[in-house]
N, C-alpha and C. Protein backbone atom coordinates (compact mmCIF):
# COMPACT_ATOMS: atom_id res chain seq x y z
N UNK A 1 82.90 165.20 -111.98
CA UNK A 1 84.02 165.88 -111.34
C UNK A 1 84.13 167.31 -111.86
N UNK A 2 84.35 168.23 -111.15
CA UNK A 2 84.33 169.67 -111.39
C UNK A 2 85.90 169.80 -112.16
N UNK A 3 85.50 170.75 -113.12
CA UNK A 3 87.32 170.77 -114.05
C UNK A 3 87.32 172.42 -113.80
N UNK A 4 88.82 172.44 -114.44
CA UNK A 4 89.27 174.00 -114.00
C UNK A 4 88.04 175.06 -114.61
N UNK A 5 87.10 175.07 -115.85
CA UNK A 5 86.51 175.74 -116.38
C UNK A 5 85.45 176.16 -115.62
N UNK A 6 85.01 175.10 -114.78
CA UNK A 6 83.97 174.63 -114.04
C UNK A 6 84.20 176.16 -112.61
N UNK A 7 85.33 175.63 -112.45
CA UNK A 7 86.01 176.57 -111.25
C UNK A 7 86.17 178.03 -111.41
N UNK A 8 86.85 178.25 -112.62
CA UNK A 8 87.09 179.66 -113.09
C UNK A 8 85.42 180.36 -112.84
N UNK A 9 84.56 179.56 -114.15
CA UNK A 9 83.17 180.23 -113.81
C UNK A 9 82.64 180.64 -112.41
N UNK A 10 82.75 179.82 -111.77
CA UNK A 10 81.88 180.00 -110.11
C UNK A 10 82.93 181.02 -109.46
N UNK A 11 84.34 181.59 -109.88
CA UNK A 11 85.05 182.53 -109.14
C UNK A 11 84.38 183.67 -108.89
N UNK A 12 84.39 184.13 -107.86
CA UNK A 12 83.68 185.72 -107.73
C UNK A 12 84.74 186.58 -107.99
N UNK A 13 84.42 187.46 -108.81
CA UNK A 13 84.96 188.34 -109.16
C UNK A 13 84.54 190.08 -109.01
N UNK A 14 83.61 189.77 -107.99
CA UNK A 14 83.21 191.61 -107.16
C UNK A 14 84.16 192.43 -107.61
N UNK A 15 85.13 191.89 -106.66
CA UNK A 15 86.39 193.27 -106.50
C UNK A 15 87.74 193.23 -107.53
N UNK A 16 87.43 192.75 -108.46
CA UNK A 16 88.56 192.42 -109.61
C UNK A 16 88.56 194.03 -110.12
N UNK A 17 89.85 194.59 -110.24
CA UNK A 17 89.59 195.52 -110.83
C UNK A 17 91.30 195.24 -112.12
N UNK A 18 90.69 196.06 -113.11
CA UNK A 18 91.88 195.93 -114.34
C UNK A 18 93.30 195.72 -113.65
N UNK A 19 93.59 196.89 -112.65
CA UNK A 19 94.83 196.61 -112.12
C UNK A 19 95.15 195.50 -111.43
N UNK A 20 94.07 194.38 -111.18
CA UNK A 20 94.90 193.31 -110.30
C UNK A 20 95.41 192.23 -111.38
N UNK A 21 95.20 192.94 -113.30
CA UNK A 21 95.41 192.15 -114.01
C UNK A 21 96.96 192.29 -114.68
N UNK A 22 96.78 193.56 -114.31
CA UNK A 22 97.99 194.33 -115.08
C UNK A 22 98.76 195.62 -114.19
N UNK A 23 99.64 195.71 -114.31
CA UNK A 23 100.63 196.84 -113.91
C UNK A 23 100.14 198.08 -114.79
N UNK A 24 100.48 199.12 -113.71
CA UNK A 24 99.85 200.63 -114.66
C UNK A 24 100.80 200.90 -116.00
N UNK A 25 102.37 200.37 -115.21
CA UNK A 25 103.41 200.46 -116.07
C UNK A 25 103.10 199.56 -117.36
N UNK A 26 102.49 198.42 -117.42
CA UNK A 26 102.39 197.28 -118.20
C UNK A 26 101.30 198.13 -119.24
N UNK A 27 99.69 198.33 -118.39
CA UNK A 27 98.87 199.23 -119.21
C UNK A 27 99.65 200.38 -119.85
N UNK A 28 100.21 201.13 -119.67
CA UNK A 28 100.71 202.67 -120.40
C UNK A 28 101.81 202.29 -121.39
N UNK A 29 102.38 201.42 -121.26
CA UNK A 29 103.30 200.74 -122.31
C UNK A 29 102.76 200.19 -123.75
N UNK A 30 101.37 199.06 -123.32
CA UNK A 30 100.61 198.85 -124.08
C UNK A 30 99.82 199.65 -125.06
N UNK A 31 99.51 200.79 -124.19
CA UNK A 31 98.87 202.11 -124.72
C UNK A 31 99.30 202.81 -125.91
N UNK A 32 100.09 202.61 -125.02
CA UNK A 32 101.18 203.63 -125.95
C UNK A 32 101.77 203.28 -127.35
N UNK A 33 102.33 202.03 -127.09
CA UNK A 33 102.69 201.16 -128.40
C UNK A 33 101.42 201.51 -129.19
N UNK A 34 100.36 200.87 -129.03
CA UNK A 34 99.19 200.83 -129.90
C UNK A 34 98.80 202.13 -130.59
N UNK A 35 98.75 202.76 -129.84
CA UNK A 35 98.70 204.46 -130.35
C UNK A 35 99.84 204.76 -131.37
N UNK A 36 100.63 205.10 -130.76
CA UNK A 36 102.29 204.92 -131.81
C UNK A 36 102.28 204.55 -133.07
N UNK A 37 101.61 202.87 -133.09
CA UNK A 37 101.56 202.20 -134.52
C UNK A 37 100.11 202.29 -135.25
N UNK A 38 99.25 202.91 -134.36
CA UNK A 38 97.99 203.12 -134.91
C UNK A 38 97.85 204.61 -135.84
N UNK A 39 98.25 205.26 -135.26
CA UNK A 39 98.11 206.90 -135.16
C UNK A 39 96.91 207.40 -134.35
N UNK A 40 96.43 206.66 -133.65
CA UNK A 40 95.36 207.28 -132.87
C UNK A 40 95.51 208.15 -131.38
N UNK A 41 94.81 208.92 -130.95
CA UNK A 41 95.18 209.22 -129.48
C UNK A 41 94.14 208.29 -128.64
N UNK A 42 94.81 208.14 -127.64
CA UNK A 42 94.44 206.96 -126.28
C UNK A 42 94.62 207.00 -125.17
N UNK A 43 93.49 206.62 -124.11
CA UNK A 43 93.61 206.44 -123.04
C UNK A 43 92.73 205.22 -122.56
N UNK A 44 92.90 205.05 -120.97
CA UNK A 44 92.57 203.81 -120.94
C UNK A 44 91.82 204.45 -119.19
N UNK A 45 90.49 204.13 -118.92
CA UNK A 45 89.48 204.81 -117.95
C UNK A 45 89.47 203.28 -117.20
N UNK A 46 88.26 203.99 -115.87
CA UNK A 46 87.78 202.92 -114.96
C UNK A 46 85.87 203.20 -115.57
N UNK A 47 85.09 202.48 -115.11
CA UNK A 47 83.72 202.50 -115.73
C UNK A 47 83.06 203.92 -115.64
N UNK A 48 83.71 204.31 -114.62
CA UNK A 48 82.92 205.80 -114.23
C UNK A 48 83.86 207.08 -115.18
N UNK A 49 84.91 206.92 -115.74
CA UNK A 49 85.71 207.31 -116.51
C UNK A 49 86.56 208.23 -115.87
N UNK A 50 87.18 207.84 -114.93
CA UNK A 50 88.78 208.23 -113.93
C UNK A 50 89.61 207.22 -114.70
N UNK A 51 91.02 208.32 -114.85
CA UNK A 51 91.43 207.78 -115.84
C UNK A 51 92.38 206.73 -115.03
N UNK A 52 93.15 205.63 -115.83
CA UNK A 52 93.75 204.43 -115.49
C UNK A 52 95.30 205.01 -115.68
N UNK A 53 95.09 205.13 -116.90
CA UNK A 53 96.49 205.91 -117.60
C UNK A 53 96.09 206.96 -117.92
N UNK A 54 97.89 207.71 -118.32
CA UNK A 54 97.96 208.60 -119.22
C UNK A 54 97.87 208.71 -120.46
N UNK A 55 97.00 210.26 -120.92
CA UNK A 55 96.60 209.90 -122.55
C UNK A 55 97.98 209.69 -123.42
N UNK A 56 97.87 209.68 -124.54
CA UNK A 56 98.73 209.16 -125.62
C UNK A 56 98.14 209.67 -126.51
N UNK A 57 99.38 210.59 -127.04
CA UNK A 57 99.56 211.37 -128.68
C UNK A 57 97.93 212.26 -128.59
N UNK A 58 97.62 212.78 -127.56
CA UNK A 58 96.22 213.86 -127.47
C UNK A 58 96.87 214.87 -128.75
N UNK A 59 95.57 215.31 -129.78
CA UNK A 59 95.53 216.38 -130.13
C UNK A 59 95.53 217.90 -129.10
N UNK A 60 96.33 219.08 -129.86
CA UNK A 60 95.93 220.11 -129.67
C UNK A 60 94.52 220.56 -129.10
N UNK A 61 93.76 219.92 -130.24
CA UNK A 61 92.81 220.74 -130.34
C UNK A 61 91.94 220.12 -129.40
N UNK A 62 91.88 218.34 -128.74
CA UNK A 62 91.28 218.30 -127.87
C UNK A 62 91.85 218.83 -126.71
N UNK A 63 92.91 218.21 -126.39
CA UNK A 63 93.31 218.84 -124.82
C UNK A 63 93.77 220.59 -124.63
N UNK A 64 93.72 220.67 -125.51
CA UNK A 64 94.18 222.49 -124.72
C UNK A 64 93.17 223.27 -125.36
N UNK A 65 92.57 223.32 -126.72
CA UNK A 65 91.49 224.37 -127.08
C UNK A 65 90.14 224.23 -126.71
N UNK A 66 89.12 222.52 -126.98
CA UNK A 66 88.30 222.76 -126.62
C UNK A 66 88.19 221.97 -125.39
N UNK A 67 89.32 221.15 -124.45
CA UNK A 67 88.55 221.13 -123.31
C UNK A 67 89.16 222.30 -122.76
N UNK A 68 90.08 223.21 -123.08
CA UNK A 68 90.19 224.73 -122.21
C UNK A 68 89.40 225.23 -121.74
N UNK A 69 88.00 225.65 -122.43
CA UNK A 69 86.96 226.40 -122.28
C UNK A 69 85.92 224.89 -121.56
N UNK A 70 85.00 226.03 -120.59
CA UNK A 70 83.82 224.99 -119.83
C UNK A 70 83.06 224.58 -120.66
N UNK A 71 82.32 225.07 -121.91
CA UNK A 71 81.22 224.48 -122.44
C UNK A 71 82.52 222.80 -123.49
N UNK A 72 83.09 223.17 -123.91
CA UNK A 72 83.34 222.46 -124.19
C UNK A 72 84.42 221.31 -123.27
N UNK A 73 85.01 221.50 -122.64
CA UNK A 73 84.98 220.12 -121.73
C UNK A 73 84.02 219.65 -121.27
N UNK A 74 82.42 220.14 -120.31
CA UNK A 74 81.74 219.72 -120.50
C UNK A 74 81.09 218.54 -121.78
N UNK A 75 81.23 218.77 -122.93
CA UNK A 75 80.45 218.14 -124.04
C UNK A 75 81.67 217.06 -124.27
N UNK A 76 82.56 217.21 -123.90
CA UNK A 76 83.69 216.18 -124.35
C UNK A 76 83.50 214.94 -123.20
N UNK A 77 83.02 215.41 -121.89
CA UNK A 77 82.96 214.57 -120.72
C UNK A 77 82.12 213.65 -121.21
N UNK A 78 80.64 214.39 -121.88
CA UNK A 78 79.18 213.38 -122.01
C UNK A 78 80.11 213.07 -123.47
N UNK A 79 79.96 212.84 -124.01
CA UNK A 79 81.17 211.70 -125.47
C UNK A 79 81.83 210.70 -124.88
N UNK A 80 82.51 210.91 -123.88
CA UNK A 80 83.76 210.28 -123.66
C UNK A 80 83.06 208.65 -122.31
N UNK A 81 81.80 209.77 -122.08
CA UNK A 81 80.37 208.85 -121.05
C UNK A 81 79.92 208.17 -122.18
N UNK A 82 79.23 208.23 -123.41
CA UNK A 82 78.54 207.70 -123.95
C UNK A 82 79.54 206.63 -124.60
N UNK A 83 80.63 206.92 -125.00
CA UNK A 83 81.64 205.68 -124.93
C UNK A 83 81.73 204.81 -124.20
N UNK A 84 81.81 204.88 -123.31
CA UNK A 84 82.22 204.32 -122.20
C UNK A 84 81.60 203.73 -121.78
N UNK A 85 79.97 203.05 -122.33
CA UNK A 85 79.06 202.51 -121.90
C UNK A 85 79.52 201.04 -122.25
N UNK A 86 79.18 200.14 -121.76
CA UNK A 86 79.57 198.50 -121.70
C UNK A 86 79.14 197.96 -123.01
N UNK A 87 79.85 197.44 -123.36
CA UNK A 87 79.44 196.94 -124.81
C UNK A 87 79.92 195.79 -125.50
N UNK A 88 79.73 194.36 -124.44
CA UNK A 88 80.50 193.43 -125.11
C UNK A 88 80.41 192.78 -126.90
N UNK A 89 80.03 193.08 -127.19
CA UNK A 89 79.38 192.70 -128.27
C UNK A 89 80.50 193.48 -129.74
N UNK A 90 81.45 194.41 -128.72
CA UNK A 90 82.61 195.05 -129.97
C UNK A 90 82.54 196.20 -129.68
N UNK A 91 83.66 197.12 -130.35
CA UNK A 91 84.13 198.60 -129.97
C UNK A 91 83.00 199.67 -130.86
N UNK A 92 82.56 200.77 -129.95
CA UNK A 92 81.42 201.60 -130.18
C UNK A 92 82.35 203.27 -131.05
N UNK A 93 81.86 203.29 -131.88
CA UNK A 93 82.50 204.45 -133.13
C UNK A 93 81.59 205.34 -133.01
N UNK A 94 82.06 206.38 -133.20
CA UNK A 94 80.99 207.46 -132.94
C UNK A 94 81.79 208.99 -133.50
N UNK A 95 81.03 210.26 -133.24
CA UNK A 95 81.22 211.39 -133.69
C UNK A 95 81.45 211.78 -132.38
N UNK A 96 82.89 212.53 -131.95
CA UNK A 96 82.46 213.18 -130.51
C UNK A 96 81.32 214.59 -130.59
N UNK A 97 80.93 214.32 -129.90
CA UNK A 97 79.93 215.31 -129.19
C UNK A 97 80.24 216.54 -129.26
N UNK A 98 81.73 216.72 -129.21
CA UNK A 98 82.14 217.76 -128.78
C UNK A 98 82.63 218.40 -130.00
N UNK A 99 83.81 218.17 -130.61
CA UNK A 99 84.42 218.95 -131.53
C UNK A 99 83.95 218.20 -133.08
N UNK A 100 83.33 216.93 -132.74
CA UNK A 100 82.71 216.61 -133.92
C UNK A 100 83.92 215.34 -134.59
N UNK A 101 85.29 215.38 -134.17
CA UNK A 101 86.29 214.31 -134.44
C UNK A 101 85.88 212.79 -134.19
N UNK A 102 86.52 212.15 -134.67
CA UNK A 102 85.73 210.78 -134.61
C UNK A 102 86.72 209.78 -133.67
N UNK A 103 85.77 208.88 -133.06
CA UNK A 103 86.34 208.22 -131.63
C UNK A 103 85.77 206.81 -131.53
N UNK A 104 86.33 206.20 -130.49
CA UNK A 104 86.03 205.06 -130.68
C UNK A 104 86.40 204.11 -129.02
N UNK A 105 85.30 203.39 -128.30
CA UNK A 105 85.83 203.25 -127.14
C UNK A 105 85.42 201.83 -127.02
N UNK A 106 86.28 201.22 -126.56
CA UNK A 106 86.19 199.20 -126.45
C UNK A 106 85.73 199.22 -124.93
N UNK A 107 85.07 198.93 -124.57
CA UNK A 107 84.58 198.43 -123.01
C UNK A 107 85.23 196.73 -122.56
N UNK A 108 86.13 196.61 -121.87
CA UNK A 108 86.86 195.93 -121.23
C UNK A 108 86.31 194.73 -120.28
N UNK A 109 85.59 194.07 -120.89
CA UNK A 109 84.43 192.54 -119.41
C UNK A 109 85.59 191.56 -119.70
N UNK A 110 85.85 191.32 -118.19
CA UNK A 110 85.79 190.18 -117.66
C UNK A 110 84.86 189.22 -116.90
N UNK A 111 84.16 187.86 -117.04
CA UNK A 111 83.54 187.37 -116.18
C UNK A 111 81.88 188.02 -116.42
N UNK A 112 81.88 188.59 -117.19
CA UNK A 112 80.69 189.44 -117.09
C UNK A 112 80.69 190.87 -116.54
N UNK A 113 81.86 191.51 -115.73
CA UNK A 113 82.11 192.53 -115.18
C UNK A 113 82.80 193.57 -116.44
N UNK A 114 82.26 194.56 -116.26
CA UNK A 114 82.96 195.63 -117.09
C UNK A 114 84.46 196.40 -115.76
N UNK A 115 85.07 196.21 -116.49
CA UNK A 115 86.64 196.40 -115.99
C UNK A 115 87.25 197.83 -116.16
N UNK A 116 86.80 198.24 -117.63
CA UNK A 116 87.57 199.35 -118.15
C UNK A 116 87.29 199.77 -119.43
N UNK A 117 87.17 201.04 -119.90
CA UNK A 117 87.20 201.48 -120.96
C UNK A 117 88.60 201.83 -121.66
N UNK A 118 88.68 201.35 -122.74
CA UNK A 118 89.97 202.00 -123.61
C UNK A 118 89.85 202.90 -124.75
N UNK A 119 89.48 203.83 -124.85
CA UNK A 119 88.76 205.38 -125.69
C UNK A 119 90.14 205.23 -126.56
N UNK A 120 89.95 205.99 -127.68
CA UNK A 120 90.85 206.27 -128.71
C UNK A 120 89.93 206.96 -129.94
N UNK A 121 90.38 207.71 -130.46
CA UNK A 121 90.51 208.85 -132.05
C UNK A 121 90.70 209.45 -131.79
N UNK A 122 89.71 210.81 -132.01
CA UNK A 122 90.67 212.26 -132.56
C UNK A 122 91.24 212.05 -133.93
N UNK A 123 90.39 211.84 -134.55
CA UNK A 123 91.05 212.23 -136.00
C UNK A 123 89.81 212.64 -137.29
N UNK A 124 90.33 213.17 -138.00
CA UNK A 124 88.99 213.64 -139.27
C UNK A 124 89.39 212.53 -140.39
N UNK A 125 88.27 212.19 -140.85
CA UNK A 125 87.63 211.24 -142.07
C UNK A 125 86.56 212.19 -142.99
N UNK A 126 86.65 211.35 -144.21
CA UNK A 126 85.88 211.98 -144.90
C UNK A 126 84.34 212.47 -145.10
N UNK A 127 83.73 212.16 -143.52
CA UNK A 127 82.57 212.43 -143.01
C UNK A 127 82.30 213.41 -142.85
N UNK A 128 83.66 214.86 -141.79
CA UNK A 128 83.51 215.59 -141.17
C UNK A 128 83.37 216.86 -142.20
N UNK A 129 83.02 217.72 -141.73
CA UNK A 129 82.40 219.24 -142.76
C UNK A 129 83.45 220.00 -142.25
N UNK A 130 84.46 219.95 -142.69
CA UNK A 130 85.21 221.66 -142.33
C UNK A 130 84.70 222.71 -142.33
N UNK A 131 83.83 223.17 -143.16
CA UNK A 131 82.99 224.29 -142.97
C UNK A 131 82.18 224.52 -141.56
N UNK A 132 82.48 223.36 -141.02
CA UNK A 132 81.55 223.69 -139.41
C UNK A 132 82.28 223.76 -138.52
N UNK A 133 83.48 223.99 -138.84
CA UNK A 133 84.68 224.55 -137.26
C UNK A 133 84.56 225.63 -136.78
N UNK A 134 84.02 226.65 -137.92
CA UNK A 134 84.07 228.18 -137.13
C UNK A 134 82.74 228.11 -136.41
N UNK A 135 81.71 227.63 -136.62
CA UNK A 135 80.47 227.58 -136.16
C UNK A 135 81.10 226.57 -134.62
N UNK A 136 81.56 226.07 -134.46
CA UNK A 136 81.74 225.19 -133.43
C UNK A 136 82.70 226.44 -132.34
N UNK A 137 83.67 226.77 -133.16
CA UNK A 137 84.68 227.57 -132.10
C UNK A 137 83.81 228.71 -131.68
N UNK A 138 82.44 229.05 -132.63
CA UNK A 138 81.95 229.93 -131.29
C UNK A 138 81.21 229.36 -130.38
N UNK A 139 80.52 228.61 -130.71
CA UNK A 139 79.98 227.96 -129.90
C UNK A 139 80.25 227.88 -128.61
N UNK A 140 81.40 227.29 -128.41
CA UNK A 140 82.30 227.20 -127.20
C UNK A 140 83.41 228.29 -126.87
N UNK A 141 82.89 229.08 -127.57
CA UNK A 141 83.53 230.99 -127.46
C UNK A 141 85.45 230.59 -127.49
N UNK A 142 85.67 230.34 -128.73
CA UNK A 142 87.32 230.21 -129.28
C UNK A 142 87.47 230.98 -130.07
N UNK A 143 88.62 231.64 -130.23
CA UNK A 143 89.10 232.33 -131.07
C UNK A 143 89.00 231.46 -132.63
N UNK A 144 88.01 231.64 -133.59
CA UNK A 144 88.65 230.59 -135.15
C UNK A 144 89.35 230.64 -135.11
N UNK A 145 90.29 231.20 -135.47
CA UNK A 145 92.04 230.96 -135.83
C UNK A 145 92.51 230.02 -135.61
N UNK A 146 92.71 230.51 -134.28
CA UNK A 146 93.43 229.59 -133.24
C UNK A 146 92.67 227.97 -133.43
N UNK A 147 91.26 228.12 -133.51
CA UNK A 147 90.40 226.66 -133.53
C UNK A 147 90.99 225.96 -134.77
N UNK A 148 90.96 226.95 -135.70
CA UNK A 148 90.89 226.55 -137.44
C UNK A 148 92.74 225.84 -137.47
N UNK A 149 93.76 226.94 -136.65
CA UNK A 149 94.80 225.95 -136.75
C UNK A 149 95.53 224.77 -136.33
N UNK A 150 94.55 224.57 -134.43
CA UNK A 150 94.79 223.56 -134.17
C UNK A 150 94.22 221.62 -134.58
N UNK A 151 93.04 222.72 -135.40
CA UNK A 151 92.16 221.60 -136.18
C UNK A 151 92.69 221.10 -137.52
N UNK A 152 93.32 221.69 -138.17
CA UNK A 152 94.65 220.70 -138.75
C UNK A 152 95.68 220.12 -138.62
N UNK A 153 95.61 220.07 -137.50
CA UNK A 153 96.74 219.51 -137.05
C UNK A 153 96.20 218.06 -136.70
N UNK A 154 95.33 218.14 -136.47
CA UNK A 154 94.24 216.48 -136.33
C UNK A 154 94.41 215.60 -137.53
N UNK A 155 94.99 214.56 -136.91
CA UNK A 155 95.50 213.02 -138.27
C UNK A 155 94.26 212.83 -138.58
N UNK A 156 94.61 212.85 -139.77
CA UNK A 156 93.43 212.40 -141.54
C UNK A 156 93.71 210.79 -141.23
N UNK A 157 92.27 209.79 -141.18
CA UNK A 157 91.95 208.81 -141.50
C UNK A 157 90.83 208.10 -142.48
N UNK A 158 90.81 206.99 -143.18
CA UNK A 158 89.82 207.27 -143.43
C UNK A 158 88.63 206.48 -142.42
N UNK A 159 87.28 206.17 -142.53
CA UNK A 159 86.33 205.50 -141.61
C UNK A 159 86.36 204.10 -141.68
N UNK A 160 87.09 203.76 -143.07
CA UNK A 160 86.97 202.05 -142.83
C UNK A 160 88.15 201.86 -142.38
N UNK A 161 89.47 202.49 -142.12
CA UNK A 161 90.39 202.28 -141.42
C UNK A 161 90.76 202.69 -140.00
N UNK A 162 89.93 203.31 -139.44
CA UNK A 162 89.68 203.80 -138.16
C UNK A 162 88.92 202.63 -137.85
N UNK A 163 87.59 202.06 -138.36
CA UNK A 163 86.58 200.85 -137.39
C UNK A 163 87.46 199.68 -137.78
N UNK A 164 88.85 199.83 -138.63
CA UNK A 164 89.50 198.53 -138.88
C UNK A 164 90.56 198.47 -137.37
N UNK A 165 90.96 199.57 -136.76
CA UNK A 165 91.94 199.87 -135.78
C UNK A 165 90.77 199.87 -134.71
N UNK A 166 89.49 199.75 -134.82
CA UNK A 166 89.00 200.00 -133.61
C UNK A 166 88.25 198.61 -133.18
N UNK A 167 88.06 198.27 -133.94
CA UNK A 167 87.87 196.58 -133.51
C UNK A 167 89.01 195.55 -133.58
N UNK A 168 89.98 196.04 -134.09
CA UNK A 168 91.60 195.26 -133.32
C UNK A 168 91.75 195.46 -131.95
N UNK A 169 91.06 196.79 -131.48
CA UNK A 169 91.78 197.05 -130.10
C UNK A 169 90.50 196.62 -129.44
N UNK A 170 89.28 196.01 -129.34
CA UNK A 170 88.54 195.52 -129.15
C UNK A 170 88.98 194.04 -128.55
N UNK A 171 89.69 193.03 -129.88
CA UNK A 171 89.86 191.95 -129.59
C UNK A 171 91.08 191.87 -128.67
N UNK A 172 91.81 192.87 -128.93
CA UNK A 172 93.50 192.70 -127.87
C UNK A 172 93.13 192.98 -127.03
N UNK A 173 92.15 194.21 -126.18
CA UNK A 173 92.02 194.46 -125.10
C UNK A 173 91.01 193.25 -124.27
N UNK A 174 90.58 192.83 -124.55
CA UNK A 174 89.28 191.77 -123.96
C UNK A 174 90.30 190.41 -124.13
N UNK A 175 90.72 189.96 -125.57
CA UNK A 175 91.36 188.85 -124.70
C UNK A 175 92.81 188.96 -124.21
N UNK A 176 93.67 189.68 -124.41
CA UNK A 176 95.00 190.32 -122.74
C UNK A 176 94.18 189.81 -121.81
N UNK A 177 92.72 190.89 -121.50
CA UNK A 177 92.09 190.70 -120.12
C UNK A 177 91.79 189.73 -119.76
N UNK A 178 91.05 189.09 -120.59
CA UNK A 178 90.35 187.64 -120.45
C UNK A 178 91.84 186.22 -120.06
N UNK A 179 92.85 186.37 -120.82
CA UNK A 179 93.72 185.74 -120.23
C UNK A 179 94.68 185.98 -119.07
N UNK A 180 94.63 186.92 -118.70
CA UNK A 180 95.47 187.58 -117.86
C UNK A 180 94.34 187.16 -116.69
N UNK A 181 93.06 187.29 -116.70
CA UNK A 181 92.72 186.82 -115.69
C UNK A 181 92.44 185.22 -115.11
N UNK A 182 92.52 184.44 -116.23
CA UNK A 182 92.78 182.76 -116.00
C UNK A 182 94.16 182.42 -115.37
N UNK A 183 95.14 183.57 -115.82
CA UNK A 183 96.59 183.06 -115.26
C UNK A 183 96.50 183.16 -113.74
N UNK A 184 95.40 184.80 -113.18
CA UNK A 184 95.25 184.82 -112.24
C UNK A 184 94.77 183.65 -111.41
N UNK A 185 93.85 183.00 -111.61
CA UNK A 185 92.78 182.22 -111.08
C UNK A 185 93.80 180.81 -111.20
N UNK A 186 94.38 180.86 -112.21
CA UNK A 186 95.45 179.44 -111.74
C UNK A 186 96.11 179.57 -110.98
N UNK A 187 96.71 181.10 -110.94
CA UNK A 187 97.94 180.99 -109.96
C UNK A 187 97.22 180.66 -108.09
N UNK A 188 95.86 181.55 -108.24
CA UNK A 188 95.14 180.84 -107.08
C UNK A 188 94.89 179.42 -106.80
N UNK A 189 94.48 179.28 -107.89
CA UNK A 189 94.32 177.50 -107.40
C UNK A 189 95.50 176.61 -106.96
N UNK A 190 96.45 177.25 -107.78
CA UNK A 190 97.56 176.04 -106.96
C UNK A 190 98.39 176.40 -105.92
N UNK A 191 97.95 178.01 -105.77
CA UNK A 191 98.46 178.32 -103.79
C UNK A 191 97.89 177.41 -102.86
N UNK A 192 96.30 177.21 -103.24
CA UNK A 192 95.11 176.40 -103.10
C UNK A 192 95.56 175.35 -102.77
N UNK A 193 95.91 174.42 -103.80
CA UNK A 193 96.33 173.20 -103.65
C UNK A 193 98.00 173.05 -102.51
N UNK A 194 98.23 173.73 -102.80
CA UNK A 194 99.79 173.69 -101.58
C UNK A 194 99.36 173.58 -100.46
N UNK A 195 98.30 174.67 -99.99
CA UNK A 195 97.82 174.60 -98.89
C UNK A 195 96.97 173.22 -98.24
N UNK A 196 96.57 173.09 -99.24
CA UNK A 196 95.62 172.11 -98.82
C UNK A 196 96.81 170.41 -98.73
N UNK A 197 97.73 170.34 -99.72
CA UNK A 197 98.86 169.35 -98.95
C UNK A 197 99.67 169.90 -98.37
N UNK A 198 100.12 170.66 -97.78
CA UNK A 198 100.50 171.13 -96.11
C UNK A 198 99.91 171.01 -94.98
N UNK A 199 98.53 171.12 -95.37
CA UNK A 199 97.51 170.52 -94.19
C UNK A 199 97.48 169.09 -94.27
N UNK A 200 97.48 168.46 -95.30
CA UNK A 200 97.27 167.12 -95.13
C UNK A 200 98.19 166.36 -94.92
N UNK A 201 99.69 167.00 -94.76
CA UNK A 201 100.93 166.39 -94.51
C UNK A 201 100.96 166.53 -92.69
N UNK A 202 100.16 167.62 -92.46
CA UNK A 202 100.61 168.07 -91.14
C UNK A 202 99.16 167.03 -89.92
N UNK A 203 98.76 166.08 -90.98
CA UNK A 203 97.86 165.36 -90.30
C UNK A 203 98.45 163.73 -90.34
């Protein structure tokens, strides 16, 4: 006899997208909290990386100095891509590309489907070289100053407490999803079943 597990598996799930799991309001709430009590900045993408939500607690120095200028939004785009690559296996840590701050992005499967990316850091650890900000702000033709002061303003973490916050949001985001989509699939089945004794009453 086929059991609910049996059922869930064989569901097609093509056109499932994050939002038929969750409210945007529900996602940006979530976001947000987590960010808040984390100290991290966050957002939450679709696979191609259009965003879902709005970011949460963005640095200065990412959103207005270096994605201001083209070379560097450019280099922040390919970071924020190389995150964003599917990765069930746990949340991917990395150096951005761009300003060199450290980041961290959980890839979101349901069913085998990648659903969503949830990106988060922006912050310096004891990895990063301060001595390489002015070399960076020309790079991407910034005034230092201006680079050098919005770049302290970036929350100090250290690296084992950043991959400790980044594989929490790993396990919350995948299983939310992962259950949020069984509630779905029940709530189908027993529309399912109504229907099917309404027909059999009406025989």
């Amino acid at each position: 006899m086929e059991t609910i597990d049996d059922i869930l598996r064989d569901t097609k799930i093509d056109d499932l997208q994050l939002s038929d799991l969750f409210s945007i309001d529900e996602l940006q709430l979530i976001q947000d909290q987590f960010s808040n009590a984390t100290g991290v900045a966050s957002i939450i993408t679709k696979p191609d990386g259009t965003p879902i939500t709005k970011p949460t607690n963005f640095c200065r120095l990412c959103s207005e100095v270096i994605r201001g200028t083209e070379k560097g939004f450019s280099k922040c785009m390919q970071s924020d891509a190389e995150l964003g690559k599917q990765n069930p296996r746990g949340a991917k840590v990395q150096a951005c590309l761009s300003g060199g701050l450290w980041d961290a992005g959980a890839s979101i499967t349901v069913g085998g489907k990648h659903l969503a990316n949830w990106l988060i850091g922006q912050i310096r650890n004891e990895e990063l070289d301060d001595n390489k900000i002015e070399q960076y702000a020309d790079e991407i033709g910034v005034d230092r100053e201006i680079y050098k002061a919005a770049y302290r303003e970036v929350p100090i973490m250290t690296s084992a407490r950043f991959q400790q916050i980044s594989d929490l949001l790993f396990n919350i985001s995948n299983n939310l999803s992962e259950r949020a989509y069984r509630n779905k699939q029940f709530e189908h089945l027993v529309a399912e079943q109504k229907k099917i004794g309404r027909a059999s009453c009406r025989e």
